[in-house]
C-alpha atoms as a PDB file:
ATOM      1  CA  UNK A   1       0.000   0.000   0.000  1.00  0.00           C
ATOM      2  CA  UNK A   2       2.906   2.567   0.754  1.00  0.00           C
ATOM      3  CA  UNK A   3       4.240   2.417  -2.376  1.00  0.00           C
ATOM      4  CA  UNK A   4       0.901   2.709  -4.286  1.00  0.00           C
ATOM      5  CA  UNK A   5       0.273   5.819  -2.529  1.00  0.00           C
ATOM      6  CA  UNK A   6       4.098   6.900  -2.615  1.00  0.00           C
ATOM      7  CA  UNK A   7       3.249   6.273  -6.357  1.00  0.00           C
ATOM      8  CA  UNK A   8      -0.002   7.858  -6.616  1.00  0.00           C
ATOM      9  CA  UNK A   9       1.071  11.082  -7.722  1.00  0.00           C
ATOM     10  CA  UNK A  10       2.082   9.656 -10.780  1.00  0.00           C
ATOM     11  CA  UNK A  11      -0.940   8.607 -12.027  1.00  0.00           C
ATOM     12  CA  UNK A  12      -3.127  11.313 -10.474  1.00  0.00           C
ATOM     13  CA  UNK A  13      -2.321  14.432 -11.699  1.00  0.00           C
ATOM     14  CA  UNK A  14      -5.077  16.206 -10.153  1.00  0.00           C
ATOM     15  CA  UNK A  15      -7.425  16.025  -6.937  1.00  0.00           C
ATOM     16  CA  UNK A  16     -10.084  13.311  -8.073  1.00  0.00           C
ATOM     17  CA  UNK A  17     -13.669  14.456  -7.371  1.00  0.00           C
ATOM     18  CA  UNK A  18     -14.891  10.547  -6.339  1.00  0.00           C
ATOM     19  CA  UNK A  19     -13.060   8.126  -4.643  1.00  0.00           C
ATOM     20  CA  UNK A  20     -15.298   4.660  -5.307  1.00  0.00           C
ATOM     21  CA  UNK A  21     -14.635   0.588  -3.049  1.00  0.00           C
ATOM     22  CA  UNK A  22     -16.395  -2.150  -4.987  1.00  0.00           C
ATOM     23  CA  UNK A  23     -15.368  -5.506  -6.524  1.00  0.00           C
ATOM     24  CA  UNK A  24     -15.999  -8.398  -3.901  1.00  0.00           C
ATOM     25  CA  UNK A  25     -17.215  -7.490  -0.718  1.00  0.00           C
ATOM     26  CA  UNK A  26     -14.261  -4.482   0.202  1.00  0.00           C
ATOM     27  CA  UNK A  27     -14.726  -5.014   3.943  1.00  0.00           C
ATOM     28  CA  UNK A  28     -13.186  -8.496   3.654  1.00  0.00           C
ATOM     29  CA  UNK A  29      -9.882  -5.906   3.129  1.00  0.00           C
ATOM     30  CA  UNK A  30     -10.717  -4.261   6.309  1.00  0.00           C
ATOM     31  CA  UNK A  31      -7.082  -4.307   7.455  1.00  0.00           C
ATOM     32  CA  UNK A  32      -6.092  -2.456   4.214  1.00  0.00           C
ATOM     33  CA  UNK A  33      -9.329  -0.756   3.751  1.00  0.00           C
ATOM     34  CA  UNK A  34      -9.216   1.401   6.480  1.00  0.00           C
ATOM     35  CA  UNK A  35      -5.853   2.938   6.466  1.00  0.00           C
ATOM     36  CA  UNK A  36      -5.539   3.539   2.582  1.00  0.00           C
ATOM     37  CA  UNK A  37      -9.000   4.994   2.395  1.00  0.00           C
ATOM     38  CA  UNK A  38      -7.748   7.281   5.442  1.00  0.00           C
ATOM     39  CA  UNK A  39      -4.234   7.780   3.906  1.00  0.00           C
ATOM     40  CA  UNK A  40      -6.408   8.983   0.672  1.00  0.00           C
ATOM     41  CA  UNK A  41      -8.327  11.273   2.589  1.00  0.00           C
ATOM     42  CA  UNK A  42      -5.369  12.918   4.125  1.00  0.00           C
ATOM     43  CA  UNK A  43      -3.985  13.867   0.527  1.00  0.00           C
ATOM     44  CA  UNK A  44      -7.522  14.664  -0.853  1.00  0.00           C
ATOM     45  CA  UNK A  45      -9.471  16.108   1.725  1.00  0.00           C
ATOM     46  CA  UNK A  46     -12.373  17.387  -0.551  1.00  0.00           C
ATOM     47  CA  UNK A  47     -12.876  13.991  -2.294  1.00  0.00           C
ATOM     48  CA  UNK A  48     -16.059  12.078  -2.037  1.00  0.00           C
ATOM     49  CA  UNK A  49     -15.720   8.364  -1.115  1.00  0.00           C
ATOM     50  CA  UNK A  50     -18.046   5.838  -1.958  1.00  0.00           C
ATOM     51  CA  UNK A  51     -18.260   1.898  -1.082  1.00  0.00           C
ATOM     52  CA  UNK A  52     -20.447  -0.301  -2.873  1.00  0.00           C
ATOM     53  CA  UNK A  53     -20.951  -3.601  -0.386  1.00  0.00           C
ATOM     54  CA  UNK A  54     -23.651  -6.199   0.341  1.00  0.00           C
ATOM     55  CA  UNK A  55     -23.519  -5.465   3.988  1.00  0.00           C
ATOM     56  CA  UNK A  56     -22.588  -9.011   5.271  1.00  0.00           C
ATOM     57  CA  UNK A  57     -19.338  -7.644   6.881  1.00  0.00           C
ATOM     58  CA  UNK A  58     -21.037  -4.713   8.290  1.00  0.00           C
ATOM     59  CA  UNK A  59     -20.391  -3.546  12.040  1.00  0.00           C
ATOM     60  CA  UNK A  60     -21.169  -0.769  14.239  1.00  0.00           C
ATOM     61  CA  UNK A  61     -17.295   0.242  14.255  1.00  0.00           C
ATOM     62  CA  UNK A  62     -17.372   0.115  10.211  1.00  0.00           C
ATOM     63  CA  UNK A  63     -20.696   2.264  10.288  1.00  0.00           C
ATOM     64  CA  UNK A  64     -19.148   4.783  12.471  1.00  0.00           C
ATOM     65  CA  UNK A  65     -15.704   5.075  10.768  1.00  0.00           C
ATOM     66  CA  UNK A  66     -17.664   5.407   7.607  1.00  0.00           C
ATOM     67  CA  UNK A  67     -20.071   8.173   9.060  1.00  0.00           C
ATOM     68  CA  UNK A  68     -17.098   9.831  10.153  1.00  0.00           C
ATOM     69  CA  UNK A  69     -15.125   9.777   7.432  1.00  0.00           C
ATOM     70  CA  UNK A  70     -17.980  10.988   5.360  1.00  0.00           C
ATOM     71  CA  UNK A  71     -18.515   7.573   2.746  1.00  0.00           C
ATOM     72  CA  UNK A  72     -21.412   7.180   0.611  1.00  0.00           C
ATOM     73  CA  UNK A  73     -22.823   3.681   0.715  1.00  0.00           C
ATOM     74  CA  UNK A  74     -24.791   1.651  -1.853  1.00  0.00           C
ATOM     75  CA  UNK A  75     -26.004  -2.105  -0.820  1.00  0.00           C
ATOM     76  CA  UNK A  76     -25.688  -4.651  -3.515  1.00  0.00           C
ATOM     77  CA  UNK A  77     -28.063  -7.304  -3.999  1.00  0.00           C
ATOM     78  CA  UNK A  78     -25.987  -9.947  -5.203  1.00  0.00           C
END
């Protein structure tokens, strides 16, 4: 992950507006989820996140980190 975002600048040359998680269920990656989605936020601080999930992995920690870290959320049905 630290050299993907050590990297990023490369291939972003400009603030992104939207920031989206999908493919799979994303909070299976929890452990790298969480601090590369934070990391991201850190150099984009106006970006909009968004996680598409089918809410199996769904806690109240993940709800609040995601509330607090301002994520839009769409539910799969799949």
């Amino acid at each position: 992950m630290n050299l993907f975002l050590k990297n990023l600048d490369n291939w972003i040359t400009k603030q992104p507006k939207k920031i989206e998680f999908w493919g799979g269920e994303p909070f299976v990656y929890w452990k790298i989820f969480k601090p590369l989605a934070e990391s991201l936020r850190e150099k984009y601080p106006d970006v909009r996140f968004s996680v598409i999930t089918n809410g199996s992995m769904l806690t109240d920690e993940i709800i609040d980190w995601l509330y607090n870290m301002n994520f839009s959320m769409a539910i799969s049905h799949d």
